[in-house]
C-alpha atoms as a PDB file:
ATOM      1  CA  UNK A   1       4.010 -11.725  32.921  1.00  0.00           C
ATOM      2  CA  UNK A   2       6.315 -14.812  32.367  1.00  0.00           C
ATOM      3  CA  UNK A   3       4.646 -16.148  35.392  1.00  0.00           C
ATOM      4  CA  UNK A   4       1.735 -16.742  33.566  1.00  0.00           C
ATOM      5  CA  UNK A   5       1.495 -20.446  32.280  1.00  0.00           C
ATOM      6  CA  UNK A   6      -0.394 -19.070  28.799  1.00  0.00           C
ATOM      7  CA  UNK A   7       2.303 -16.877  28.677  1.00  0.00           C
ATOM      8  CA  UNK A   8       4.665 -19.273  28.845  1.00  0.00           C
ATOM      9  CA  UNK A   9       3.027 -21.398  26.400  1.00  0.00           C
ATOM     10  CA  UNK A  10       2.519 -18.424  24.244  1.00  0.00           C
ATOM     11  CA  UNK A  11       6.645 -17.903  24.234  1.00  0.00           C
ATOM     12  CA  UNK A  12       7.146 -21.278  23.670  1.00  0.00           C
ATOM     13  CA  UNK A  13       4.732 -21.456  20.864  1.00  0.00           C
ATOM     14  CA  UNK A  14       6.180 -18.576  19.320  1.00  0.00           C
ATOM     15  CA  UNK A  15      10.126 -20.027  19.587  1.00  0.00           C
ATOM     16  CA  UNK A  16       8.757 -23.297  18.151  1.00  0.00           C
ATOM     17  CA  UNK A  17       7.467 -21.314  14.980  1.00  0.00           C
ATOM     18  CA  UNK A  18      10.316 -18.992  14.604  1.00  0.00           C
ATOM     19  CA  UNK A  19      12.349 -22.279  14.322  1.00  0.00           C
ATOM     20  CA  UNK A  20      10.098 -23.989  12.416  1.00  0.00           C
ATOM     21  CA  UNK A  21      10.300 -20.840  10.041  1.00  0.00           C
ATOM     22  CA  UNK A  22      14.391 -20.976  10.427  1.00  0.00           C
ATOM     23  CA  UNK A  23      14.388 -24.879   8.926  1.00  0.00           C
ATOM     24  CA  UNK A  24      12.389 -23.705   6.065  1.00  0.00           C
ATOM     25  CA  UNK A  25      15.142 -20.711   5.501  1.00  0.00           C
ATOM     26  CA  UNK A  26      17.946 -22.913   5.703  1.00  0.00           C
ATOM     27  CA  UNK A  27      16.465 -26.130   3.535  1.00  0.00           C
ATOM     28  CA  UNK A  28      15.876 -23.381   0.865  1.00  0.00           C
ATOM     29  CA  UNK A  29      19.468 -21.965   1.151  1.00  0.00           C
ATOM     30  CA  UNK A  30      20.843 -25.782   0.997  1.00  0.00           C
ATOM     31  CA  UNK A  31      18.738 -27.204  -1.537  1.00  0.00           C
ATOM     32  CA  UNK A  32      17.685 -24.143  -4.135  1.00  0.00           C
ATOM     33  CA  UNK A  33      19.851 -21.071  -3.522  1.00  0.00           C
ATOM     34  CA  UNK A  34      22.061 -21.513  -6.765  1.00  0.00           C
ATOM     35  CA  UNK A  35      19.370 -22.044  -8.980  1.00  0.00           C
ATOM     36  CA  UNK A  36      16.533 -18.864  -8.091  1.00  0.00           C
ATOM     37  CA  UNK A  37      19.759 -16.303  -6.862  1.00  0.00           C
ATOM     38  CA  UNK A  38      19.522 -15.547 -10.768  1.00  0.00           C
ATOM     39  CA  UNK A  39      16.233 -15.109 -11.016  1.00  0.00           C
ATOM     40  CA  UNK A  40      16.074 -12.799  -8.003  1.00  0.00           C
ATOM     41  CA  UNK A  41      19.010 -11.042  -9.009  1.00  0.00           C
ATOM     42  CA  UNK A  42      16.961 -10.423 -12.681  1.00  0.00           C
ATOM     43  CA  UNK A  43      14.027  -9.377 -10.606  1.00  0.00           C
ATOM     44  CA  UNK A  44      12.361 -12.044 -12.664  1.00  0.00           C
ATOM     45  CA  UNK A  45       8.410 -12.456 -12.065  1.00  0.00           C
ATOM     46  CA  UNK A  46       8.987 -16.075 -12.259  1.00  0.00           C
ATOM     47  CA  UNK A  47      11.144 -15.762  -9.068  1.00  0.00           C
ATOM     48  CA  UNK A  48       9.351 -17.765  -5.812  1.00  0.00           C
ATOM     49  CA  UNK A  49       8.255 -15.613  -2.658  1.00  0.00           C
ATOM     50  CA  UNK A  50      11.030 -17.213  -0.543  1.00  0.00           C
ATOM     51  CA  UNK A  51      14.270 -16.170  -2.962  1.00  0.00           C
ATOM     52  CA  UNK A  52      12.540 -12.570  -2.902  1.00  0.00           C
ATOM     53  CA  UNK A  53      12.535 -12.349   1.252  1.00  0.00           C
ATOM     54  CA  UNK A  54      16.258 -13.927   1.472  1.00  0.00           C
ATOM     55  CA  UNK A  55      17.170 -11.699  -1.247  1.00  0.00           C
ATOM     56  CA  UNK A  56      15.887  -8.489   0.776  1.00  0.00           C
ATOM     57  CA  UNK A  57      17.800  -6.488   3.111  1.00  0.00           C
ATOM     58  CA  UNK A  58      16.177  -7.270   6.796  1.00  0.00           C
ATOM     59  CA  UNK A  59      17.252  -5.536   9.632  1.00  0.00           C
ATOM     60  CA  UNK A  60      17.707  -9.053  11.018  1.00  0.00           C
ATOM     61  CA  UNK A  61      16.648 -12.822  10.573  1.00  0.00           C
ATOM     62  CA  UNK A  62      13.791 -12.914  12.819  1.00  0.00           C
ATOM     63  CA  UNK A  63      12.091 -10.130  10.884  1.00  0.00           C
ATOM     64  CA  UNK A  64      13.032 -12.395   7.551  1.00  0.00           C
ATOM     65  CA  UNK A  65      11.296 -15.379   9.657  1.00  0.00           C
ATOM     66  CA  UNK A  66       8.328 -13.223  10.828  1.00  0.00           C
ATOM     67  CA  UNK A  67       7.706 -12.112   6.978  1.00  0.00           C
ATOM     68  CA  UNK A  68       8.338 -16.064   5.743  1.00  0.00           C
ATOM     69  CA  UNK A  69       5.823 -16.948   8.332  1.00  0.00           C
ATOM     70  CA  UNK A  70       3.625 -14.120   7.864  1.00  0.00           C
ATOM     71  CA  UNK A  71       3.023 -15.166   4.144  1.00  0.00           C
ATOM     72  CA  UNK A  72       2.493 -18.758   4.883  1.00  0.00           C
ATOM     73  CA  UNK A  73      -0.066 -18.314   7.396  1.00  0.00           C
ATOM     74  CA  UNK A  74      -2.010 -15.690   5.395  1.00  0.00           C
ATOM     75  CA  UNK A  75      -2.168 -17.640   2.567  1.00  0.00           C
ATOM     76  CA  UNK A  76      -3.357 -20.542   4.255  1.00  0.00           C
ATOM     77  CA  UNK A  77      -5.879 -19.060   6.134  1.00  0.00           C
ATOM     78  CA  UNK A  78      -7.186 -16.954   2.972  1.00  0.00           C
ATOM     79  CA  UNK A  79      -7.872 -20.617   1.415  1.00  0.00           C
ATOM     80  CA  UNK A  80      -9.418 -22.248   4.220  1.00  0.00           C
ATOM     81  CA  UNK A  81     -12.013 -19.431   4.568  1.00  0.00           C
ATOM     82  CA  UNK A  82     -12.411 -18.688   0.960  1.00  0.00           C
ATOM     83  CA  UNK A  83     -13.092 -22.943   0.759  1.00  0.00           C
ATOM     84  CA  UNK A  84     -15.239 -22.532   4.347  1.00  0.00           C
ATOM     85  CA  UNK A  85     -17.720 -19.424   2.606  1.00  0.00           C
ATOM     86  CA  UNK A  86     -17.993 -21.302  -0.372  1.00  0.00           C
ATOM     87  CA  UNK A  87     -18.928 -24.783   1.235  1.00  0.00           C
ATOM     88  CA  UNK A  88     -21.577 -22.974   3.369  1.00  0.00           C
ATOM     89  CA  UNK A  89     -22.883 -21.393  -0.018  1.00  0.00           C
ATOM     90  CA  UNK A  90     -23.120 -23.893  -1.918  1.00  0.00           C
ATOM     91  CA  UNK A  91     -24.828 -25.925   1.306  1.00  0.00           C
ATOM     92  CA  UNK A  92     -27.733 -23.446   1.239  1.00  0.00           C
ATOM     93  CA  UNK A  93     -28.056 -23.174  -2.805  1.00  0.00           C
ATOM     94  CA  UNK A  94     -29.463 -26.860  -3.972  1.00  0.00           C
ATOM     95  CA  UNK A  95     -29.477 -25.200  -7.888  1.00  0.00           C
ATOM     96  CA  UNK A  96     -26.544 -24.451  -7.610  1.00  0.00           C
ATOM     97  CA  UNK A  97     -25.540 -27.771  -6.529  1.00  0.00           C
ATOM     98  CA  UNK A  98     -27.009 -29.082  -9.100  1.00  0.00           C
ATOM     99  CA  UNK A  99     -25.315 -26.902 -11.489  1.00  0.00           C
ATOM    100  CA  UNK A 100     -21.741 -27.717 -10.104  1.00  0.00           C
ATOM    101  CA  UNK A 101     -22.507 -31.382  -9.708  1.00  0.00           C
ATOM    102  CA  UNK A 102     -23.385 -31.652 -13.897  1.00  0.00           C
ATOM    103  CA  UNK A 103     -19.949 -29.417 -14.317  1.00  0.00           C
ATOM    104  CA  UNK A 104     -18.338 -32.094 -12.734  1.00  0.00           C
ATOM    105  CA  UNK A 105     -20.120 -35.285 -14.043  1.00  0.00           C
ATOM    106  CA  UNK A 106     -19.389 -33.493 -17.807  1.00  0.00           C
ATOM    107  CA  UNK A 107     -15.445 -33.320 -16.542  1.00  0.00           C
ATOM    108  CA  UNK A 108     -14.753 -36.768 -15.475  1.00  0.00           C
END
């Protein structure tokens, strides 16, 4: 199938995200390492995502990568569409609008 130019793309999309997700690994090793390998060691609940998936025992780094990168996306594209629904709501509700707009005025 590699004769396929989506294909190709595809692969090459997927190798520029795997390193992508492979910087992010190793800035967090450089730069924080020292200072969460406590709290992971602790099990603490004020330990970060990231210090929880280097901490685990993967069967190899892409899986680490694929998790990292699994949890960044998903989160992302929870927000969008939770930000997307309520947008269209709130486009087709003029009370409620209203309601949000005073809630506002009141906080600034």
């Amino acid at each position: 199938m590699f004769w396929n130019a989506n294909v190709k793309e595809a692969a090459r999309a997927c190798e520029r995200l795997t390193n992508i997700g492979q910087k992010i690994l190793d800035e967090y090793r450089k730069k924080h390492k020292d200072k969460y390998s406590a709290a992971a060691d602790n099990n603490s609940s004020g330990e970060l995502i990231i210090a929880r998936l280097d901490n685990f025992d993967y069967i190899s780094e892409n899986h680490r990568i694929s998790d990292l990168l699994t949890f960044m996306l998903a989160g992302h594209e929870t927000s969008a569409y939770t930000m997307c629904f309520f947008l269209a709501d709130m486009a087709q509700n003029m009370a409620a609008q209203k309601k949000i707009q005073l809630e506002i005025d009141e906080a600034i």
